[in-house]
N, C-alpha and C. Protein backbone atom coordinates (compact mmCIF):
# COMPACT_ATOMS: atom_id res chain seq x y z
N UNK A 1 3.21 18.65 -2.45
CA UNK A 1 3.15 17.21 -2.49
C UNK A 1 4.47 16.69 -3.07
N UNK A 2 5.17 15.52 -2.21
CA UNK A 2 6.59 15.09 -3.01
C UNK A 2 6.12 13.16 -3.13
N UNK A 3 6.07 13.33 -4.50
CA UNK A 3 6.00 11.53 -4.93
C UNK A 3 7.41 11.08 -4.58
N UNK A 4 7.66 10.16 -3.94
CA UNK A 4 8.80 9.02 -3.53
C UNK A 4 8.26 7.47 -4.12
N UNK A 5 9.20 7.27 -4.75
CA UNK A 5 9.54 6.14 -5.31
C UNK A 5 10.09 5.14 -4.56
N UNK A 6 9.50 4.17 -4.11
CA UNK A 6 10.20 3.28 -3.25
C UNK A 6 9.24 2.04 -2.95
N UNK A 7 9.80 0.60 -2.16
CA UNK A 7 9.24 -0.42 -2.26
C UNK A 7 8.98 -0.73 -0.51
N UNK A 8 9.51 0.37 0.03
CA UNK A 8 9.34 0.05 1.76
C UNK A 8 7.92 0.69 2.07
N UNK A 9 6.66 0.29 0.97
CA UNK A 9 5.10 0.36 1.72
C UNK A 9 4.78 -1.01 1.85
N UNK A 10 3.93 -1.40 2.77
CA UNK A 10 3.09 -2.70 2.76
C UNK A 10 2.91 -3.30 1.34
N UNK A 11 3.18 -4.23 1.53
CA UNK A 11 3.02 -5.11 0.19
C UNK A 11 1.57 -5.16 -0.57
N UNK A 12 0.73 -4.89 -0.09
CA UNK A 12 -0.89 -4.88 -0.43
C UNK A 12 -1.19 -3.17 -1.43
N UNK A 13 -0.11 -2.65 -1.02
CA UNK A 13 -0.85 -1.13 -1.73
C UNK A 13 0.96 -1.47 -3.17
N UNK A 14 0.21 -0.64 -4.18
CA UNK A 14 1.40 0.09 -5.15
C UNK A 14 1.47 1.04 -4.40
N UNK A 15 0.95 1.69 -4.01
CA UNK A 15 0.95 3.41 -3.65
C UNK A 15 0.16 3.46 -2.42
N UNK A 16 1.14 4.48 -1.33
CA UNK A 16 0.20 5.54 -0.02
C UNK A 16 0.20 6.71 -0.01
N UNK A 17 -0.78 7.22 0.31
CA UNK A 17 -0.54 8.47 1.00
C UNK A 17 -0.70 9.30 2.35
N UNK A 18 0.62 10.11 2.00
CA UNK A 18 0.66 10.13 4.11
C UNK A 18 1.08 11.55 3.85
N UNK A 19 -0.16 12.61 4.24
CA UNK A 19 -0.47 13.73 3.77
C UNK A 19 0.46 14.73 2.90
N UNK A 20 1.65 14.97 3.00
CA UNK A 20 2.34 15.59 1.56
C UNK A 20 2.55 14.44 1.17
N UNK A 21 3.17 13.00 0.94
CA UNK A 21 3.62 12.56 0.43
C UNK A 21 3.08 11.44 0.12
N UNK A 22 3.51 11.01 -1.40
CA UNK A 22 3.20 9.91 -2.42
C UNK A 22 4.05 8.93 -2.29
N UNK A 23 3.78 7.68 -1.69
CA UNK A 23 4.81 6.72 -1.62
C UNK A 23 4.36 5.49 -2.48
N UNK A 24 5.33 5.44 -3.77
CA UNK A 24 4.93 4.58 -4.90
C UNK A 24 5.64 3.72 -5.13
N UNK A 25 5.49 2.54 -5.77
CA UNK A 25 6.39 2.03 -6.01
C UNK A 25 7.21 2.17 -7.46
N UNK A 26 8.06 2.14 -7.39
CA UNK A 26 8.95 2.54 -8.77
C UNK A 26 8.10 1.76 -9.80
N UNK A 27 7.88 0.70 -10.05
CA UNK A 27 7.21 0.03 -11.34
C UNK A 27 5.59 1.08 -11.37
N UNK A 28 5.27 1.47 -10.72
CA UNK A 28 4.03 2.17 -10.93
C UNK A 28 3.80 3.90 -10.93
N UNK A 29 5.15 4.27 -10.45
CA UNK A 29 5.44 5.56 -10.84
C UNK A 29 5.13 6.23 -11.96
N UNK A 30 4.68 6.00 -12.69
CA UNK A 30 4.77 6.60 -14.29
C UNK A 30 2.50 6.39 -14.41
N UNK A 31 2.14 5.92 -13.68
CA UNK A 31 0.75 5.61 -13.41
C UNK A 31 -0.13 6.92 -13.31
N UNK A 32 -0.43 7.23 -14.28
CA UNK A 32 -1.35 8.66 -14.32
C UNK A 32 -2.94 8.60 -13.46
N UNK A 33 -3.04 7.61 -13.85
CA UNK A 33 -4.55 7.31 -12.43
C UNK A 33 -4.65 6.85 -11.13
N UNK A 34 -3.22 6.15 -10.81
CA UNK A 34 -3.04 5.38 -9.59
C UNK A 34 -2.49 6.82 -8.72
N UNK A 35 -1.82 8.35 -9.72
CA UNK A 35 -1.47 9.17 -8.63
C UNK A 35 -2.35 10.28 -8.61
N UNK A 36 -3.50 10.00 -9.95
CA UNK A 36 -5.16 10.91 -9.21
C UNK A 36 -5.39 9.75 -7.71
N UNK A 37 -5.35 8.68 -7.84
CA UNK A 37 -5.70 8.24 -6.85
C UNK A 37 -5.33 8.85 -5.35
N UNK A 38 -4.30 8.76 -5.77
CA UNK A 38 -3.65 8.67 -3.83
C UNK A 38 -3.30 10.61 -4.19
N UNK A 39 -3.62 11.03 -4.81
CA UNK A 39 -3.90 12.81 -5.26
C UNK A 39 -4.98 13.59 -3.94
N UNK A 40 -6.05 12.37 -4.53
CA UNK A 40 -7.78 12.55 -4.14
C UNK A 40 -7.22 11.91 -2.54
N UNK A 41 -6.43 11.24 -1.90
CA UNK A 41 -6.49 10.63 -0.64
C UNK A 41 -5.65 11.77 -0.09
N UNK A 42 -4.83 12.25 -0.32
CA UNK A 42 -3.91 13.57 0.35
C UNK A 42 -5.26 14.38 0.41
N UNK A 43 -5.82 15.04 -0.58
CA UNK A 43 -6.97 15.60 -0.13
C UNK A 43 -7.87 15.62 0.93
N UNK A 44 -8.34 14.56 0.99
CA UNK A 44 -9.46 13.63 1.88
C UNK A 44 -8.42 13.83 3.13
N UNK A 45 -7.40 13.50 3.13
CA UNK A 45 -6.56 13.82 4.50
C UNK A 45 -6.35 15.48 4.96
N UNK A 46 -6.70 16.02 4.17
CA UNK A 46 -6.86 17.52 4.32
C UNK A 46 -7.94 18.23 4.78
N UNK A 47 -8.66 17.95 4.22
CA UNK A 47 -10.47 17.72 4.48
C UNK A 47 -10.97 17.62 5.83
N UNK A 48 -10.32 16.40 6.48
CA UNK A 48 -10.57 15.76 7.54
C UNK A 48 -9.59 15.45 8.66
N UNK A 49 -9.55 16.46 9.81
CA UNK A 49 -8.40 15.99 10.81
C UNK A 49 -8.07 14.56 11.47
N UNK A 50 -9.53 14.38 11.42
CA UNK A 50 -9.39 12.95 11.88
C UNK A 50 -9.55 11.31 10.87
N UNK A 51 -9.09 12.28 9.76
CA UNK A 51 -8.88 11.08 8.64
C UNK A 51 -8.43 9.86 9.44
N UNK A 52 -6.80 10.08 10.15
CA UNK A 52 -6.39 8.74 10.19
C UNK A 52 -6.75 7.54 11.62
N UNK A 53 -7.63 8.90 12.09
CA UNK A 53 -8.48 7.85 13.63
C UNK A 53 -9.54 6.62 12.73
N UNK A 54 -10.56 7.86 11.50
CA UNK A 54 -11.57 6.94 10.93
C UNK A 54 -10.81 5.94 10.20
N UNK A 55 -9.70 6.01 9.47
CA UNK A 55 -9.37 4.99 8.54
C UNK A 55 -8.73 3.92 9.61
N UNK A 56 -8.24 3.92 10.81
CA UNK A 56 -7.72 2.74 11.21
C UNK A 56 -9.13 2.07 12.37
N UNK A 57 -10.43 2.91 12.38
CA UNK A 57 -11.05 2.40 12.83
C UNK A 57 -12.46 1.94 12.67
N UNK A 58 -12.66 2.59 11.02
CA UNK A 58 -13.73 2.40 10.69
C UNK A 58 -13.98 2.16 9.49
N UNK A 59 -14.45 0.86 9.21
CA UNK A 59 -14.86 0.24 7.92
C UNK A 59 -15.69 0.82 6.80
N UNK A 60 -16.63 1.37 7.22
CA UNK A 60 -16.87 2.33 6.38
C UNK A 60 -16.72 3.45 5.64
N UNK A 61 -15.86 4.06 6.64
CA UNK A 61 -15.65 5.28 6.19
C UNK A 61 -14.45 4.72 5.22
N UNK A 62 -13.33 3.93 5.92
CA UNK A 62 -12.35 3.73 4.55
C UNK A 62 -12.99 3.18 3.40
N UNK A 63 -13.98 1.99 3.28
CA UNK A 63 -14.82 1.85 1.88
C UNK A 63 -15.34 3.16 1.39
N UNK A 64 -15.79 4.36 2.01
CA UNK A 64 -16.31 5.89 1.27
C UNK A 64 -15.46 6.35 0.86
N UNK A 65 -13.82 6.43 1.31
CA UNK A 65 -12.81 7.32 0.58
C UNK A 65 -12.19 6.23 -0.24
N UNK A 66 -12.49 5.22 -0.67
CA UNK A 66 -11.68 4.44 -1.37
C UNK A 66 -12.79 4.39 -2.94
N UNK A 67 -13.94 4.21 -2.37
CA UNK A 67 -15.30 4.61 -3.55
C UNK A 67 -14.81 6.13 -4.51
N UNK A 68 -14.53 7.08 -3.63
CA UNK A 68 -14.30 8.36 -4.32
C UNK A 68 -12.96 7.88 -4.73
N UNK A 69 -11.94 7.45 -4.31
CA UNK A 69 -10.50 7.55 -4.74
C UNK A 69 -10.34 6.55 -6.26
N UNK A 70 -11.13 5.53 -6.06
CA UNK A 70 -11.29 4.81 -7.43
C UNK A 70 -12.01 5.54 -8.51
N UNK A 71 -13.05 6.20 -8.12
CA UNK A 71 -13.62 6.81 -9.07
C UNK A 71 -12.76 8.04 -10.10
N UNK A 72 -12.32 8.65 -9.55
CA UNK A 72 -10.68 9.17 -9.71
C UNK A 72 -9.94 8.64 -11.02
N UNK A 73 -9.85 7.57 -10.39
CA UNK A 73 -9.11 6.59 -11.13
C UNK A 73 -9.53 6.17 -12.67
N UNK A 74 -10.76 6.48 -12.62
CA UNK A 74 -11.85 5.96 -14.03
C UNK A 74 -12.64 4.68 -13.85
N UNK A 75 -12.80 4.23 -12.96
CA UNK A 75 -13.43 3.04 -12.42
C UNK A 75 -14.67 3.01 -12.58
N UNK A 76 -15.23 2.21 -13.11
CA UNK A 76 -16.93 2.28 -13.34
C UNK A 76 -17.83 1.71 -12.14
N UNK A 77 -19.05 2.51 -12.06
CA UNK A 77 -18.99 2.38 -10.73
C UNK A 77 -19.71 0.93 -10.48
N UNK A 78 -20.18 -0.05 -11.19
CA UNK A 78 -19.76 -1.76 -11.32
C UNK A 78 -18.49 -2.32 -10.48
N UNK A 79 -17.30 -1.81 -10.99
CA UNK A 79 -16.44 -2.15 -10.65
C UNK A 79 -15.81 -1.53 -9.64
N UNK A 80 -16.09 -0.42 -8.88
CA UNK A 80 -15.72 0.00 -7.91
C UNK A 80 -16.92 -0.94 -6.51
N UNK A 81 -18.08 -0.90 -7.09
CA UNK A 81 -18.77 -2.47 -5.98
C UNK A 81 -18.52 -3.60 -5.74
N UNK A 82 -17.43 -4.17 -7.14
CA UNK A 82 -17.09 -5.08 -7.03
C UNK A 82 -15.83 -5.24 -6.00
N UNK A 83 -15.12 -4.29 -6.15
CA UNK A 83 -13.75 -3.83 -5.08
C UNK A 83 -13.84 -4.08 -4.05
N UNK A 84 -15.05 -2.83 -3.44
CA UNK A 84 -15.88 -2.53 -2.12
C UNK A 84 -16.28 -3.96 -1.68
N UNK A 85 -17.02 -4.72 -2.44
CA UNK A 85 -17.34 -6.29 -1.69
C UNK A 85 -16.20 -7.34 -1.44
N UNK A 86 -15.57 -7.37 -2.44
CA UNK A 86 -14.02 -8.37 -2.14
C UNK A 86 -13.13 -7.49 -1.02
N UNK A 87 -12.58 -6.29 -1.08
CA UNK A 87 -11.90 -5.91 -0.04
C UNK A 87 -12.50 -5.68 1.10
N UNK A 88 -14.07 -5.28 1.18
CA UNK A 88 -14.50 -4.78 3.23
C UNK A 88 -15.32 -5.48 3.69
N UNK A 89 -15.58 -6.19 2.27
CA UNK A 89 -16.60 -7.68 2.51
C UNK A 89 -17.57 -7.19 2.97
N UNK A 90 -18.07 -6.74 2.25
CA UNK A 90 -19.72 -5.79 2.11
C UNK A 90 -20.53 -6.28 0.80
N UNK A 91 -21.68 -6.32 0.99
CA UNK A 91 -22.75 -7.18 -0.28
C UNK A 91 -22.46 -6.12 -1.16
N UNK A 92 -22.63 -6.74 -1.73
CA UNK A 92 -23.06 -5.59 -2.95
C UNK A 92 -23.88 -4.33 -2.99
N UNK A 93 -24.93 -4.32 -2.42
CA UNK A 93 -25.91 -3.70 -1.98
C UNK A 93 -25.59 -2.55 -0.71
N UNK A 94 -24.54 -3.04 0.01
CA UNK A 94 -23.87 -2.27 0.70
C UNK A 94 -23.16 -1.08 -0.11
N UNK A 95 -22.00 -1.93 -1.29
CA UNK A 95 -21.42 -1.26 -1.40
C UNK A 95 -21.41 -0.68 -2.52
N UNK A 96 -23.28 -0.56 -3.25
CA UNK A 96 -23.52 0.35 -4.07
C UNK A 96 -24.27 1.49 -3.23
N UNK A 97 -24.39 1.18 -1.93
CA UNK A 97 -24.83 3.19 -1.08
C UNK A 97 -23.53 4.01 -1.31
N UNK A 98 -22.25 3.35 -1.67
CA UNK A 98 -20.69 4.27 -1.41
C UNK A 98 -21.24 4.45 -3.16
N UNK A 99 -21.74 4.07 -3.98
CA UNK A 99 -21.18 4.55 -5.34
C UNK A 99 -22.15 5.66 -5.77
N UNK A 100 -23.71 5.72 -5.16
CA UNK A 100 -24.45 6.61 -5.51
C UNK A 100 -24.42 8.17 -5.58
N UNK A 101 -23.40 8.83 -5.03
CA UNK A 101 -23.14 10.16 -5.14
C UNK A 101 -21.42 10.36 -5.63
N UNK A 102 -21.34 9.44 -6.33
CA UNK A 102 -19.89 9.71 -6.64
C UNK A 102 -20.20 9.94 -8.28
């Protein structure tokens, strides 16, 4: 895995990951949970060949690896529903089925 420091990702993420590599932004480089985060998403891209068909086409499945990738993070799982509903715009209720086995 090689972390890169840099500001040429989408403005919406600090950090991607695009299977070896960590693309962070310099102010968040030094972030010990934001790079379990995108740690646990290189994984999940390992895991799964067709990681990047489901993530550009399916809403759910990116709310399931983003549930585990926060959790990672130390996120309580309150606040990882709260995430799940503001970002995939899922009830709540939705998006406490992603927190129950994490």
């Amino acid at each position: 895995m090689l972390i890169i420091k840099t500001n040429l990702i989408p403005k919406r993420f600090d950090a991607l990951a695009l299977r070896w590599f960590i693309l962070i932004r310099p102010e968040h480089a030094e972030n010990e949970d934001l790079l379990a985060h995108e740690e646990l998403h290189i994984l999940q891209q390992r895991r799964d060949p067709l990681y990047f068909w489901k993530w550009l086409t399916n809403k759910r499945f990116r709310a399931r690896i983003e549930a585990e990738a926060y959790r990672v993070q130390g996120l309580s799982h309150a606040s990882i529903e709260h995430l799940l509903h503001e970002r995939y715009d899922l009830t709540i209720s939705e998006a406490r089925e992603f927190t129950k086995y994490i």
